[in-house]
N, C-alpha and C. Protein backbone atom coordinates (compact mmCIF):
# COMPACT_ATOMS: atom_id res chain seq x y z
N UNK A 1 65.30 110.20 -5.59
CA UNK A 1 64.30 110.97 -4.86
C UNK A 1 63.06 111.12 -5.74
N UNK A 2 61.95 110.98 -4.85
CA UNK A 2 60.65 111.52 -5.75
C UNK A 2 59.41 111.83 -4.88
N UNK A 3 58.91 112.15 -6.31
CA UNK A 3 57.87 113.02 -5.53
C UNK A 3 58.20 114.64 -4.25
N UNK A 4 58.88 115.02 -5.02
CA UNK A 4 59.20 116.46 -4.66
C UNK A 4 58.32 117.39 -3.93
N UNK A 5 58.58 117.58 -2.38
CA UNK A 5 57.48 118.03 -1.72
C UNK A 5 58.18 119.46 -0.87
N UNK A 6 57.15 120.26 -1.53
CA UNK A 6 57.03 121.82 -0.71
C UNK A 6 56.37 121.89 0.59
N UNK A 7 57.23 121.83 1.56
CA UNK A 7 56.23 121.88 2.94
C UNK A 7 56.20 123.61 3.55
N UNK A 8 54.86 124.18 3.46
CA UNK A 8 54.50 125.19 3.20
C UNK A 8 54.06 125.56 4.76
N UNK A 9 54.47 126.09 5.88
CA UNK A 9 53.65 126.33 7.06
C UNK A 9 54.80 125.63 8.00
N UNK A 10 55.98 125.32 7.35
CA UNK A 10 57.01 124.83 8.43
C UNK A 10 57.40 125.55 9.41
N UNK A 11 57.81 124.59 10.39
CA UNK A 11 58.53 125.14 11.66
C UNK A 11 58.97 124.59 12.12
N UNK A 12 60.26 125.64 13.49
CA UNK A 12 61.33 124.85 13.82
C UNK A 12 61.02 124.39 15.01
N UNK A 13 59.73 124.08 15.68
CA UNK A 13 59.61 123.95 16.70
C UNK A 13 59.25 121.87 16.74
N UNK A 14 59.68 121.47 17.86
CA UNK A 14 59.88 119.57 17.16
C UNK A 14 58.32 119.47 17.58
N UNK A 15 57.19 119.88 18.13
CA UNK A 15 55.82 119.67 18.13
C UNK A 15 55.53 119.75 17.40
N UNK A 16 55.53 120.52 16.18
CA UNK A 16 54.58 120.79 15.30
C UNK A 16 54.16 119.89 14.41
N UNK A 17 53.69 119.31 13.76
CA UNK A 17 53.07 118.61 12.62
C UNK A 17 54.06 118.62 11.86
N UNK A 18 53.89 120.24 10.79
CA UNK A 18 55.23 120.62 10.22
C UNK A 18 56.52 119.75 10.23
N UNK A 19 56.51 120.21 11.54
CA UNK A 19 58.36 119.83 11.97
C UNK A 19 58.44 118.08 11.51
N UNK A 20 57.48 117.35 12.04
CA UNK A 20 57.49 116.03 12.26
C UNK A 20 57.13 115.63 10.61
N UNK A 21 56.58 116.49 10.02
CA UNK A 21 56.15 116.29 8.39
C UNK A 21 57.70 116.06 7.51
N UNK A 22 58.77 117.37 7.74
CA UNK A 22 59.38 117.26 7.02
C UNK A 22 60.42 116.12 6.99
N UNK A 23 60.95 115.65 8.64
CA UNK A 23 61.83 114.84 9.11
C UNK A 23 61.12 113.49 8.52
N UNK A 24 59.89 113.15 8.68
CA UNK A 24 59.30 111.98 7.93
C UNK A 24 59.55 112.11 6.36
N UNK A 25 59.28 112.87 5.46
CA UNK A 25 59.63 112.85 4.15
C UNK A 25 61.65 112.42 4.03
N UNK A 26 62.28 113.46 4.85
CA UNK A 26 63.12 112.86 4.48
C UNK A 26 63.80 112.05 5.10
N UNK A 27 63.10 111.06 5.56
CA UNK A 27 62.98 110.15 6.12
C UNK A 27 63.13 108.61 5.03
N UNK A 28 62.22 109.42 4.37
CA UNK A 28 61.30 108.64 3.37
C UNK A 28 62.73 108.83 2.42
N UNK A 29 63.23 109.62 1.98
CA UNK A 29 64.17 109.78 0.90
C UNK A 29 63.20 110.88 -0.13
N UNK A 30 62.82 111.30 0.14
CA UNK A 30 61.44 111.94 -0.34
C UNK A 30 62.34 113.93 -0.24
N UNK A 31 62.95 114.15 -1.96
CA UNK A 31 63.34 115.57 -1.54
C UNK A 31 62.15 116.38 -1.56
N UNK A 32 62.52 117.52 -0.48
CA UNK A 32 62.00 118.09 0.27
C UNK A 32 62.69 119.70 0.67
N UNK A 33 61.27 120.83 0.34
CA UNK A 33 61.96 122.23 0.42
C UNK A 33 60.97 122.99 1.14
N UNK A 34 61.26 123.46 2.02
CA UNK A 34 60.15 124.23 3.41
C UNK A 34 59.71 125.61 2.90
N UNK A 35 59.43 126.22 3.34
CA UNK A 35 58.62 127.69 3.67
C UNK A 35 58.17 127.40 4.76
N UNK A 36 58.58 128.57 5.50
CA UNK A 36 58.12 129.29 7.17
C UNK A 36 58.28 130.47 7.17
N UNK A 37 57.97 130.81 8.73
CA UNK A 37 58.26 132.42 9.09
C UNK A 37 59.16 132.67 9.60
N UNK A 38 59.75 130.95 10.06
CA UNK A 38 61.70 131.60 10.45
C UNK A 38 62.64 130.56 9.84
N UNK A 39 63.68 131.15 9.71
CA UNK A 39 64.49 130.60 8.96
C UNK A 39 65.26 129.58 10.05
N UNK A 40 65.53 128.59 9.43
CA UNK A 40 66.17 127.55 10.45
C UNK A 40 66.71 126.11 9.78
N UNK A 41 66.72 125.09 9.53
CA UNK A 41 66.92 123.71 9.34
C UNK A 41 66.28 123.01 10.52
N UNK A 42 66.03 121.50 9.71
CA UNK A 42 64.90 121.05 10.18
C UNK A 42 65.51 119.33 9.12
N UNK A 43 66.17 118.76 9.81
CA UNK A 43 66.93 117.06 9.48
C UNK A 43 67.54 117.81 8.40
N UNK A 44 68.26 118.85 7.97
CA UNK A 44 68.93 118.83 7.11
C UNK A 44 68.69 119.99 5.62
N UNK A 45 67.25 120.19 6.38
CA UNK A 45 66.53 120.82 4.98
C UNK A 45 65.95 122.36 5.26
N UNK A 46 66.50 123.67 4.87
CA UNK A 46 66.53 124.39 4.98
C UNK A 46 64.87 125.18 4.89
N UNK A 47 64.82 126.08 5.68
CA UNK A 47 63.48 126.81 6.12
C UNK A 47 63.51 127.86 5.34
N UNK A 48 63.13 128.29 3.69
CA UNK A 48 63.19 129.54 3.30
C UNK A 48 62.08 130.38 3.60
N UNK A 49 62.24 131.72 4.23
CA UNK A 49 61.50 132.45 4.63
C UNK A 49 60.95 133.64 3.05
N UNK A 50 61.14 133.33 1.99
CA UNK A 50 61.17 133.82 0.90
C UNK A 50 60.81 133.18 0.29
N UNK A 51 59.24 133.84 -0.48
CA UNK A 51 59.08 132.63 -1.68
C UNK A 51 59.60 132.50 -3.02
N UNK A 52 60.22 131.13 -3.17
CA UNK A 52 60.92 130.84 -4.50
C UNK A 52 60.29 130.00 -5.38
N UNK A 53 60.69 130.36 -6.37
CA UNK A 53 59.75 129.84 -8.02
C UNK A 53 60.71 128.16 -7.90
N UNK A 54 60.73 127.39 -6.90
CA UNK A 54 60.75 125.64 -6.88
C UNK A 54 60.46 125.25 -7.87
N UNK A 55 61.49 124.54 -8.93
CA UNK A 55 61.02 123.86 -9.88
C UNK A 55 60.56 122.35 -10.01
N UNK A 56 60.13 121.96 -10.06
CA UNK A 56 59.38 120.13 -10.10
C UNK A 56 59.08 119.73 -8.92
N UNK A 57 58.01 120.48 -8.38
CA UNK A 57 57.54 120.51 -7.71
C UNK A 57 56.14 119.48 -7.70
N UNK A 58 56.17 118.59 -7.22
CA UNK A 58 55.45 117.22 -7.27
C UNK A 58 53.81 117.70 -6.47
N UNK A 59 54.06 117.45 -4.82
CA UNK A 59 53.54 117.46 -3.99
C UNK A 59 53.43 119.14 -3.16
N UNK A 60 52.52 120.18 -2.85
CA UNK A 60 52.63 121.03 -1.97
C UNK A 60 52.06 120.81 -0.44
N UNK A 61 52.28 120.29 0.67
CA UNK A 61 51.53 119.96 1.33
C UNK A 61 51.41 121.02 2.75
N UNK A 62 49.94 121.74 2.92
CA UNK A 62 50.11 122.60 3.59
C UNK A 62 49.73 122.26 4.89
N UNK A 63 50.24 123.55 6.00
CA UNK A 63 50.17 123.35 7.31
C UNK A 63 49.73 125.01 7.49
N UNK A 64 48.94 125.24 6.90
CA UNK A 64 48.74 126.73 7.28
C UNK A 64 47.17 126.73 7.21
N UNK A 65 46.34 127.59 8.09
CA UNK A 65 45.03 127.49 8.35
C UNK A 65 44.66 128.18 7.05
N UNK A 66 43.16 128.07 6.39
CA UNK A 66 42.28 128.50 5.50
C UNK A 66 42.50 130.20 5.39
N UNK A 67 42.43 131.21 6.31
CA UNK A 67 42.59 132.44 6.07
C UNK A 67 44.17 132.94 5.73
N UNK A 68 45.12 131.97 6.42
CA UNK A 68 46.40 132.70 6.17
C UNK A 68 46.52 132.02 4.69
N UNK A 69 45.89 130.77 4.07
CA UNK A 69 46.47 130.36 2.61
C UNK A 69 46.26 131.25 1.44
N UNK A 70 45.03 132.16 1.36
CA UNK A 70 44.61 133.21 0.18
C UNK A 70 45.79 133.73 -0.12
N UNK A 71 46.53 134.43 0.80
CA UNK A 71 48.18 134.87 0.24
C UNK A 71 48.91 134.11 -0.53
N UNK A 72 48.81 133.04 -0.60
CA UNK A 72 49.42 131.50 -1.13
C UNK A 72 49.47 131.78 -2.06
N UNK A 73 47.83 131.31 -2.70
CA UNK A 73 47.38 130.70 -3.39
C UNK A 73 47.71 130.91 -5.48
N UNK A 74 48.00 132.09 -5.46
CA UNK A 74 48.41 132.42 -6.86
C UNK A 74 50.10 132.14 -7.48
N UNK A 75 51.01 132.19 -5.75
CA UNK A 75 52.16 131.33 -5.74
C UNK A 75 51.94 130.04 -5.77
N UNK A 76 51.20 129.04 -5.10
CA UNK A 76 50.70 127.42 -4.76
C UNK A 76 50.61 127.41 -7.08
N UNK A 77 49.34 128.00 -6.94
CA UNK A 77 48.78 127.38 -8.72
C UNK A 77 50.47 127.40 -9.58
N UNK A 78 51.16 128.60 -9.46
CA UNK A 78 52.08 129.00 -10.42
C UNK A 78 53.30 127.30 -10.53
N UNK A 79 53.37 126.82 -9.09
CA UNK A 79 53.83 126.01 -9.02
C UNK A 79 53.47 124.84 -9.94
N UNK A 80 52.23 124.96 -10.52
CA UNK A 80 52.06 123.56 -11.05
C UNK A 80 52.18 122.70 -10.69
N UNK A 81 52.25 122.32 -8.80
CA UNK A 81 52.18 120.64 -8.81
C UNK A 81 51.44 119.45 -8.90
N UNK A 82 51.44 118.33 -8.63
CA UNK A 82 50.25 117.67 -9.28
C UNK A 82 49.30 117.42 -8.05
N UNK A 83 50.10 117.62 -6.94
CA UNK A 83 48.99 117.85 -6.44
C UNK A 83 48.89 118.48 -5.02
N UNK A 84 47.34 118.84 -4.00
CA UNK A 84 48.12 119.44 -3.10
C UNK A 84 47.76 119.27 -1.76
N UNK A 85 47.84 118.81 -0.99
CA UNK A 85 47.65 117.81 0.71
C UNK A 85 47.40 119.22 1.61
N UNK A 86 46.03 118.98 1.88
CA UNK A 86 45.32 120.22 2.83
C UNK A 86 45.14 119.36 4.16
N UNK A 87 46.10 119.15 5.05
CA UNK A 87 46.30 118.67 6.41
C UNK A 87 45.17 119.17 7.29
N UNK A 88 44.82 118.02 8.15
CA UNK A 88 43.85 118.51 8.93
C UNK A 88 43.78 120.00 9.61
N UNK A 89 42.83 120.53 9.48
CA UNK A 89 42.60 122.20 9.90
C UNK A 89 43.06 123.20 8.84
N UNK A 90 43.26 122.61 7.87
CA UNK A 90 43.63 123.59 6.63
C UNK A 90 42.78 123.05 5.37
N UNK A 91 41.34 122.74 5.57
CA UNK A 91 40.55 122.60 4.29
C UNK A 91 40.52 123.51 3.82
N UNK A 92 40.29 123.72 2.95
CA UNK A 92 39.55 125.33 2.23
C UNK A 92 39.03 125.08 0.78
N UNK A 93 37.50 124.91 1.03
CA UNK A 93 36.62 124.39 0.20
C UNK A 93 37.15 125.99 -1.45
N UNK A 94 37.46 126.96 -0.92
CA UNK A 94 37.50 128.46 -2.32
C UNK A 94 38.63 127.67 -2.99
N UNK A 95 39.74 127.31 -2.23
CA UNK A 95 40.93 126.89 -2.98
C UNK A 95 40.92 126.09 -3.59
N UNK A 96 40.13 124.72 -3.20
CA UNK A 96 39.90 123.88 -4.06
C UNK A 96 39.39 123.90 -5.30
N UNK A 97 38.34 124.77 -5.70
CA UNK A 97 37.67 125.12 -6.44
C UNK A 97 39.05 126.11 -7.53
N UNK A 98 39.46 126.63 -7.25
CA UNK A 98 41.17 127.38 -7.65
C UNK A 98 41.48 126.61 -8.30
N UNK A 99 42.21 125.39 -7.51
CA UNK A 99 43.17 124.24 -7.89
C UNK A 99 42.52 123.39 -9.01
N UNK A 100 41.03 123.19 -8.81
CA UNK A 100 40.08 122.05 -10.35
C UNK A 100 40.48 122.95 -11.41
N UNK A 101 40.55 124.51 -11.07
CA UNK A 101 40.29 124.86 -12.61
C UNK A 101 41.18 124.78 -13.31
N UNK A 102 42.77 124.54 -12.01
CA UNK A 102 43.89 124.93 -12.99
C UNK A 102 44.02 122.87 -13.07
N UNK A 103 43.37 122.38 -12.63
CA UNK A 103 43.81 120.97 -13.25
C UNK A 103 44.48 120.17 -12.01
N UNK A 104 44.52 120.69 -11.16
CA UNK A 104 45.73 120.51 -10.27
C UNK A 104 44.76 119.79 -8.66
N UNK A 105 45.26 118.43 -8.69
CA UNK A 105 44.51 117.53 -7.91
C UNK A 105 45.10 118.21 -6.63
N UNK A 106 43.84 117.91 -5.66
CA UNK A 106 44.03 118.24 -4.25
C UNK A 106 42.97 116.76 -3.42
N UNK A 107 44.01 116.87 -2.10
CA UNK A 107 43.00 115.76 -1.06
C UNK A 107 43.42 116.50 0.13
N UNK A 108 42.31 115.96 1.03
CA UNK A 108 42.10 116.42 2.50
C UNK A 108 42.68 115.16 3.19
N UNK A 109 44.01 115.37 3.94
CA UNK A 109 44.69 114.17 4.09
C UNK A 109 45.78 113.92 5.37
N UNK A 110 46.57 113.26 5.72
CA UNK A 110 47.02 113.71 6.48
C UNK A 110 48.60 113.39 6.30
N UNK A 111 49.59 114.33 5.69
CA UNK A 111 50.43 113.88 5.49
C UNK A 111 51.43 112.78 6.10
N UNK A 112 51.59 113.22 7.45
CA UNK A 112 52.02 111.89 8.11
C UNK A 112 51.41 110.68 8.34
N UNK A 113 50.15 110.34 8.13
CA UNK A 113 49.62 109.51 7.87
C UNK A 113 49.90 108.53 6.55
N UNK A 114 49.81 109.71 5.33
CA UNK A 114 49.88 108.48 4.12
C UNK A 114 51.63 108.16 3.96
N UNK A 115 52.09 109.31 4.65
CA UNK A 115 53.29 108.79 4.77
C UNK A 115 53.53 107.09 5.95
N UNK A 116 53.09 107.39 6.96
CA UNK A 116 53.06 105.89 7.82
C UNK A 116 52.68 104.87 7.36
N UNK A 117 51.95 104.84 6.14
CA UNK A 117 50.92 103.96 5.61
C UNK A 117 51.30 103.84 4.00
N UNK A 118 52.25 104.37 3.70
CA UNK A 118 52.87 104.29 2.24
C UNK A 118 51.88 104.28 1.48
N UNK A 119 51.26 105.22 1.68
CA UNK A 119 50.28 106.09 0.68
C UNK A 119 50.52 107.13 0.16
N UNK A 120 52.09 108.02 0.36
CA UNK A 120 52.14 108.81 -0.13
C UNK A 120 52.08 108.85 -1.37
């Protein structure tokens, strides 16, 4: 497994981005650990509604709009990952500016995309 990805804004609903994000990673063989607002499984991979200190943590890739991420964001840095996938409708030009200082690469991207396209 690699490239270790926090999918942050999950849900159990099969429309969502989210939903279709995580089943593609592990898809991919790509381990994979959620955060949402409900607890559930989702191909196998559990929905913690609690945030946990994830260790090797590669990739964070979010699904949560610009105002709900500020809550994040001092959990997101602590993580140290290398880097962090702001999915369409979740830019946020403050955070970015966050993430340069701590070193910590970010792109505006679309996860299922570079996933379709083995760009992840």
């Amino acid at each position: 497994m690699i490239k270790k990805t926090l999918v942050i804004g999950a849900s159990l609903k099969s429309n969502r981005y989210s939903y279709l994000a995580v089943q593609k990673l592990v898809s991919k063989l790509i381990d994979v650990v959620a955060f949402g607002l409900r607890k559930g499984v989702v191909s196998g991979v559990e929905i913690d509604t609690t945030l946990i200190r994830y260790k090797n943590i590669h990739t964070v890739t979010l699904y949560l709009n610009p105002s709900r991420q500020k809550e994040y964001y001092d959990y997101i840095i602590a993580l140290n990952p290398e880097r962090v996938i702001f999915n369409p409708g979740t830019e946020n030009p403050e955070f970015y500016t966050l993430l340069m200082e701590k070193n910590i690469y970010y792109e505006e991207a679309c996860t299922l995309v570079l996933l379709s396209t083995n760009q992840y």
